[in-house]
Protein backbone atom coordinates (compact mmCIF):
# COMPACT_ATOMS: atom_id res chain seq x y z
CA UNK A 1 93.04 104.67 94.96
CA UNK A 2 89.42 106.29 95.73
CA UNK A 3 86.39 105.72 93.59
CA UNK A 4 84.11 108.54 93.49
CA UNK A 5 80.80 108.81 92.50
CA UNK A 6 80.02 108.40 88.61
CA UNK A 7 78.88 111.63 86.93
CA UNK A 8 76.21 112.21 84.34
CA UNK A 9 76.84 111.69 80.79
CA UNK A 10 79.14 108.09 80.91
CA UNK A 11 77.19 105.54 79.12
CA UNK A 12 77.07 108.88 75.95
CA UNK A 13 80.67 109.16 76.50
CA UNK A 14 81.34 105.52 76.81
CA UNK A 15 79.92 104.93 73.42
CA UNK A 16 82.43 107.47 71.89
CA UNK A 17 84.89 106.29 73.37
CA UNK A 18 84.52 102.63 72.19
CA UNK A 19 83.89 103.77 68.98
CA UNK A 20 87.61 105.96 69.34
CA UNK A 21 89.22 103.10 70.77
CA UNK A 22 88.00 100.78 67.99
CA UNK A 23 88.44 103.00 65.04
CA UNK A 24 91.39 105.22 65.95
CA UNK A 25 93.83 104.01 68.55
CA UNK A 26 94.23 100.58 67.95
CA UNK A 27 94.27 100.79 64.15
CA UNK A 28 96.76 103.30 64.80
CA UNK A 29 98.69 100.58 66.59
CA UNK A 30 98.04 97.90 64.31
CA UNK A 31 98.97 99.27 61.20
CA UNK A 32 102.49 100.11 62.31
CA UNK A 33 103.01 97.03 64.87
CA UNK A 34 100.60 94.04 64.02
CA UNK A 35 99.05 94.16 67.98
CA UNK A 36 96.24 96.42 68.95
CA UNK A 37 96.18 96.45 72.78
CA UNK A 38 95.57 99.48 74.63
CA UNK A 39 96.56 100.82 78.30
CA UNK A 40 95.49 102.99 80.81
CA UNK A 41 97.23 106.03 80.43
CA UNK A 42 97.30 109.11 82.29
CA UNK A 43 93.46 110.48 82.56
CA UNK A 44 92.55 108.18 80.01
CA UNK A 45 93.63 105.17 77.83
CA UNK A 46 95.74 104.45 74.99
CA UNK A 47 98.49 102.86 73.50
CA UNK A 48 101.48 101.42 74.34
CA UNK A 49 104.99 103.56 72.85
CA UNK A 50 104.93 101.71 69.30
CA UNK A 51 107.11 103.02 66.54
CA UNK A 52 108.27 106.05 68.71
CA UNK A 53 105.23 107.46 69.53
CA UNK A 54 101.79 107.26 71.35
CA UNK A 55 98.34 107.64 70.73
CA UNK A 56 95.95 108.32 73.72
CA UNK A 57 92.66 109.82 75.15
CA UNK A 58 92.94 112.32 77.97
CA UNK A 59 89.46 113.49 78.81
CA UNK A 60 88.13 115.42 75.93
CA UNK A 61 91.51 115.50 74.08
CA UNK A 62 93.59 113.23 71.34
CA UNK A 63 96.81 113.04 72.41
CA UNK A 64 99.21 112.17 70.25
CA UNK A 65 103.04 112.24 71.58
CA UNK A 66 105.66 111.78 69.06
CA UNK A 67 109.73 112.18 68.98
CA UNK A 68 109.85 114.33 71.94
CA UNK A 69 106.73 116.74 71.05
CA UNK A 70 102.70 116.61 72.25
CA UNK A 71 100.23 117.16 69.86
CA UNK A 72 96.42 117.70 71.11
CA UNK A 73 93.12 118.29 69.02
CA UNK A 74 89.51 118.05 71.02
CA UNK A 75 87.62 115.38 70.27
CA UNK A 76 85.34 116.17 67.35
CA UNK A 77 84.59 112.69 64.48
CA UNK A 78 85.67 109.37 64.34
CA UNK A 79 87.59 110.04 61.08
CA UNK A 80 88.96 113.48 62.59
CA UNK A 81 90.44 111.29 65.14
CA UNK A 82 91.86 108.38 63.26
CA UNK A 83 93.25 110.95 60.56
CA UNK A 84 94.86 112.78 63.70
CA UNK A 85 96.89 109.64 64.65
CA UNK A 86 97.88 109.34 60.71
CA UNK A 87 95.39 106.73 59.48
CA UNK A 88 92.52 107.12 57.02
CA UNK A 89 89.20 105.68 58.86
CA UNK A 90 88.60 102.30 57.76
CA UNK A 91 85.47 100.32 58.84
CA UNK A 92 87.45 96.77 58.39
CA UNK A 93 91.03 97.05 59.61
CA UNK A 94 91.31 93.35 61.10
CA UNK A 95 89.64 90.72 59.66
CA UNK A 96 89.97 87.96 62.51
CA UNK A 97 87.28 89.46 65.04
CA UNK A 98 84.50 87.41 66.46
CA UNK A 99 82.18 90.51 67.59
CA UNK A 100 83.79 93.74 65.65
CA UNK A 101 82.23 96.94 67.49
CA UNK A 102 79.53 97.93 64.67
CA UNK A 103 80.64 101.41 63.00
CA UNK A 104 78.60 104.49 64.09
CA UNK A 105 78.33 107.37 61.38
CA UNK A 106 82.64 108.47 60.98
CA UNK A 107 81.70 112.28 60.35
CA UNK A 108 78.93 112.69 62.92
CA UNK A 109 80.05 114.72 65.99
CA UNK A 110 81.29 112.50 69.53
CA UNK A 111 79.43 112.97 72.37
CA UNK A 112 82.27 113.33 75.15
CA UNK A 113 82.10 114.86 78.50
CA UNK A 114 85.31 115.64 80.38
CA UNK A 115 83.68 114.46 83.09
CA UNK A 116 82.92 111.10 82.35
CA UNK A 117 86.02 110.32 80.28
CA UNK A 118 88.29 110.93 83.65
CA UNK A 119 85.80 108.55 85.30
CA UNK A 120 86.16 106.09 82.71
CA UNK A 121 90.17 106.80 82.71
CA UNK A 122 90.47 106.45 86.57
CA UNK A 123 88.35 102.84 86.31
CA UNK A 124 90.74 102.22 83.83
CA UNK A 125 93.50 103.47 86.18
CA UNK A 126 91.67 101.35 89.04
CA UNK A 127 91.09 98.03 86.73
CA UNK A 128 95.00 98.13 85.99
CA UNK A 129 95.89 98.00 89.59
CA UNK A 130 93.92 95.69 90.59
CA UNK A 131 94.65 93.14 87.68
CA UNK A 132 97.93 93.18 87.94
CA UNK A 133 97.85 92.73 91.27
CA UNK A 134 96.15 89.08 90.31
CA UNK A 135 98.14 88.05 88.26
CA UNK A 136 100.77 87.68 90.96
CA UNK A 137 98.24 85.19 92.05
CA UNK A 138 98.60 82.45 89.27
CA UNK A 139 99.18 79.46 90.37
CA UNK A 140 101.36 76.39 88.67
CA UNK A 141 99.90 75.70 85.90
CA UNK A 142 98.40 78.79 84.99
CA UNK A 143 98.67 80.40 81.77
CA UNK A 144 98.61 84.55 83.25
CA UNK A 145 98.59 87.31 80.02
CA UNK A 146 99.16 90.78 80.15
CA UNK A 147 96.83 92.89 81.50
CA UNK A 148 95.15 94.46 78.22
CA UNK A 149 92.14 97.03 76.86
CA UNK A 150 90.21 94.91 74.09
CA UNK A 151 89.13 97.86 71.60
CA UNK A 152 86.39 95.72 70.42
CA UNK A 153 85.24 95.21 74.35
CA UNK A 154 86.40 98.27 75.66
CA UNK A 155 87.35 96.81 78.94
CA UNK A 156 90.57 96.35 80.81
CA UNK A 157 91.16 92.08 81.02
CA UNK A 158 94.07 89.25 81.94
CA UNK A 159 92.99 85.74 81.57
CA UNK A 160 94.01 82.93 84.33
CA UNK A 161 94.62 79.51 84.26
CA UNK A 162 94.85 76.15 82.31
CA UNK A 163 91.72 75.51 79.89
CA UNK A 164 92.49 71.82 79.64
CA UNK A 165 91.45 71.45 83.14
CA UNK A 166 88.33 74.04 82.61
CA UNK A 167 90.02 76.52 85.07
CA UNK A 168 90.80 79.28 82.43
CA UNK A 169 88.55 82.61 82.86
CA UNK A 170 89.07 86.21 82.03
CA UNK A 171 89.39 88.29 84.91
CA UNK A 172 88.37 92.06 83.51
CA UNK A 173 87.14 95.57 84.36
CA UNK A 174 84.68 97.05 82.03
CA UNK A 175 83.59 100.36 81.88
CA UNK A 176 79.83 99.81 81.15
CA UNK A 177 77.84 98.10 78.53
CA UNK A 178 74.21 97.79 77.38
CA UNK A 179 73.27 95.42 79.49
CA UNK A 180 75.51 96.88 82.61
CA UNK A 181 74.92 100.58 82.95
CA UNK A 182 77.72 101.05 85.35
CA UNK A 183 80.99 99.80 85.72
CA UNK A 184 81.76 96.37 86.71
CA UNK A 185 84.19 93.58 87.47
CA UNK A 186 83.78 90.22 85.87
CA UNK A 187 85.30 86.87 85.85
CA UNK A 188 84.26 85.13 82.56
CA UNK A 189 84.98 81.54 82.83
CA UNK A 190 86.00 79.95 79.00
CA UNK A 191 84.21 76.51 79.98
CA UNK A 192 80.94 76.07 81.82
CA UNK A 193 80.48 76.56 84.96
CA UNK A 194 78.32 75.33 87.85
CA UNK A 195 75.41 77.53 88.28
CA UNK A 196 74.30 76.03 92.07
CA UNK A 197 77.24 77.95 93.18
CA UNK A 198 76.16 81.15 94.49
CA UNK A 199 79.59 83.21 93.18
CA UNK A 200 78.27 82.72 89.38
CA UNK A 201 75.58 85.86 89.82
CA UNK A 202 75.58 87.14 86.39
CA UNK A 203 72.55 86.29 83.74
CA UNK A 204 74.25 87.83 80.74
CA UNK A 205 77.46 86.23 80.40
CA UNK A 206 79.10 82.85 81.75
CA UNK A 207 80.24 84.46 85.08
CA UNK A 208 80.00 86.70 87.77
CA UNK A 209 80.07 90.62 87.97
CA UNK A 210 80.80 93.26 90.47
CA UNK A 211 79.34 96.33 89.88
CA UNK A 212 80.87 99.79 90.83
CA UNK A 213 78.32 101.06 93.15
CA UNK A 214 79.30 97.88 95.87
CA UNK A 215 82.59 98.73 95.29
CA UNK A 216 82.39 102.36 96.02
CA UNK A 217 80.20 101.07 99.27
CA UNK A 218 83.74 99.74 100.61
CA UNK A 219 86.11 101.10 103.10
CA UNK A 220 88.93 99.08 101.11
CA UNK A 221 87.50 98.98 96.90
CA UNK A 222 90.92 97.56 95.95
CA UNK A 223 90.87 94.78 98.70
CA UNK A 224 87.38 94.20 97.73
CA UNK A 225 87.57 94.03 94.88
CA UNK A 226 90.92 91.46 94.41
CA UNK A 227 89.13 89.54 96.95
CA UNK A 228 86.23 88.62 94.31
CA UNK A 229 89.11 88.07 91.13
CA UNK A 230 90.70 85.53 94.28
CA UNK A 231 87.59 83.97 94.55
CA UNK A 232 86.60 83.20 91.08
CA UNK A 233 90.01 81.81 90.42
CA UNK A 234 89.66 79.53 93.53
CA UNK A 235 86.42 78.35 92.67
CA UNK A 236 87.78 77.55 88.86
CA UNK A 237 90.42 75.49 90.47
CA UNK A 238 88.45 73.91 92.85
CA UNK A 239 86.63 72.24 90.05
């Protein structure tokens, strides 16, 4: 697929979107199912089908598609939106996380451009190719997972490899955070890593990044961008 260039408004809509993800699809997910995983969906994210039905964001809509009918509200509060997908809003719906996404005000109106939630949607789209696309890489040995959107992360993310031999990373996409303005790749290696190679670039996390803008510089973004995923899990193994 193309990347195009990122409009105005994402890291705004970003935020609300975490905050939807976190608070309204996945609990939506979890209460009925006991796993809260998202997907890229169509022009957006969401779940999985669980119980019959399936709870997504498509632009500046809920989308909520249920025994053969499609229900869709515009995206107004956190507590609109988790009420929408038939939950009551509930700060503390899991108790097992290490860094739960910190609750922003439920009845205070989302900031959500149309915009910038297909941009975030088509990463999304873009992470999912390309991940799966890795894991078809694993070698023996390696413990692959499903390709998966962490609602307290917000990013797409498989992890690779055998952690015994300190060769296991996550291999993710991520939309954007506060100390990454723009979209990025990452390879996040789960034991430490040697910092006199050049690959491990990033100073905020125990890995290496690849933001959007060099990928959208590419004749070939997908190629690219497997081609730095390859390379992170062949300098994990080389260890």
């Amino acid at each position: 697929m193309t990347l195009k260039q990122l409009p105005s408004g994402l890291a705004e809509t970003r935020n609300s979107l975490h905050q939807l993800a976190f608070f309204a699809l996945s609990p939506a997910r979890y209460k009925a199912m006991g796993r809260m995983g998202l997907r890229h969906t169509p022009g957006g994210f969401g779940t999985p089908e669980f119980d019959g039905r399936v709870a997504r964001i498509e632009g500046d809509q809920l989308v909520h598609e249920q025994d053969g009918n499609v229900a869709t509200q515009a995206i107004t509060t956190i507590r609109e939106a988790a009420e929408f997908f038939g939950n009551d809003y509930q700060v503390e719906w899991f108790a097992d996380f290490h860094d739960p996404l910190t609750a922003s005000d439920p009845d205070a109106p989302l900031s959500v451009s149309q915009d910038a939630s297909l941009a975030i949607g088509a990463w999304f789209e873009f992470g999912f190719d390309v991940l799966n696309e890795l894991r078809t890489h694993g070698v023996e040995g390696d413990d692959v997972s499903e390709v998966q959107i962490w609602p307290e992360h917000l990013d797409s993310a498989t992890e690779l490899g055998d952690y015994e031999k300190a060769q296991r990373a996550s291999f993710g996409a991520s939309p954007g955070d506060g100390g990454n303005p723009e979209p990025y790749l990452y390879v996040a290696s789960w034991s430490d890593i040697d910092r006199s190679n050049t690959y491990w670039n990033s100073t905020s996390f125990n890995g290496s990044s690849l933001a959007y803008s060099g990928l959208l510089a590419s004749d070939d973004p997908k190629g690219m961008a497997l081609e730095f995923l390859l390379e992170g899990h062949r300098v994990l193994h080389a260890v």
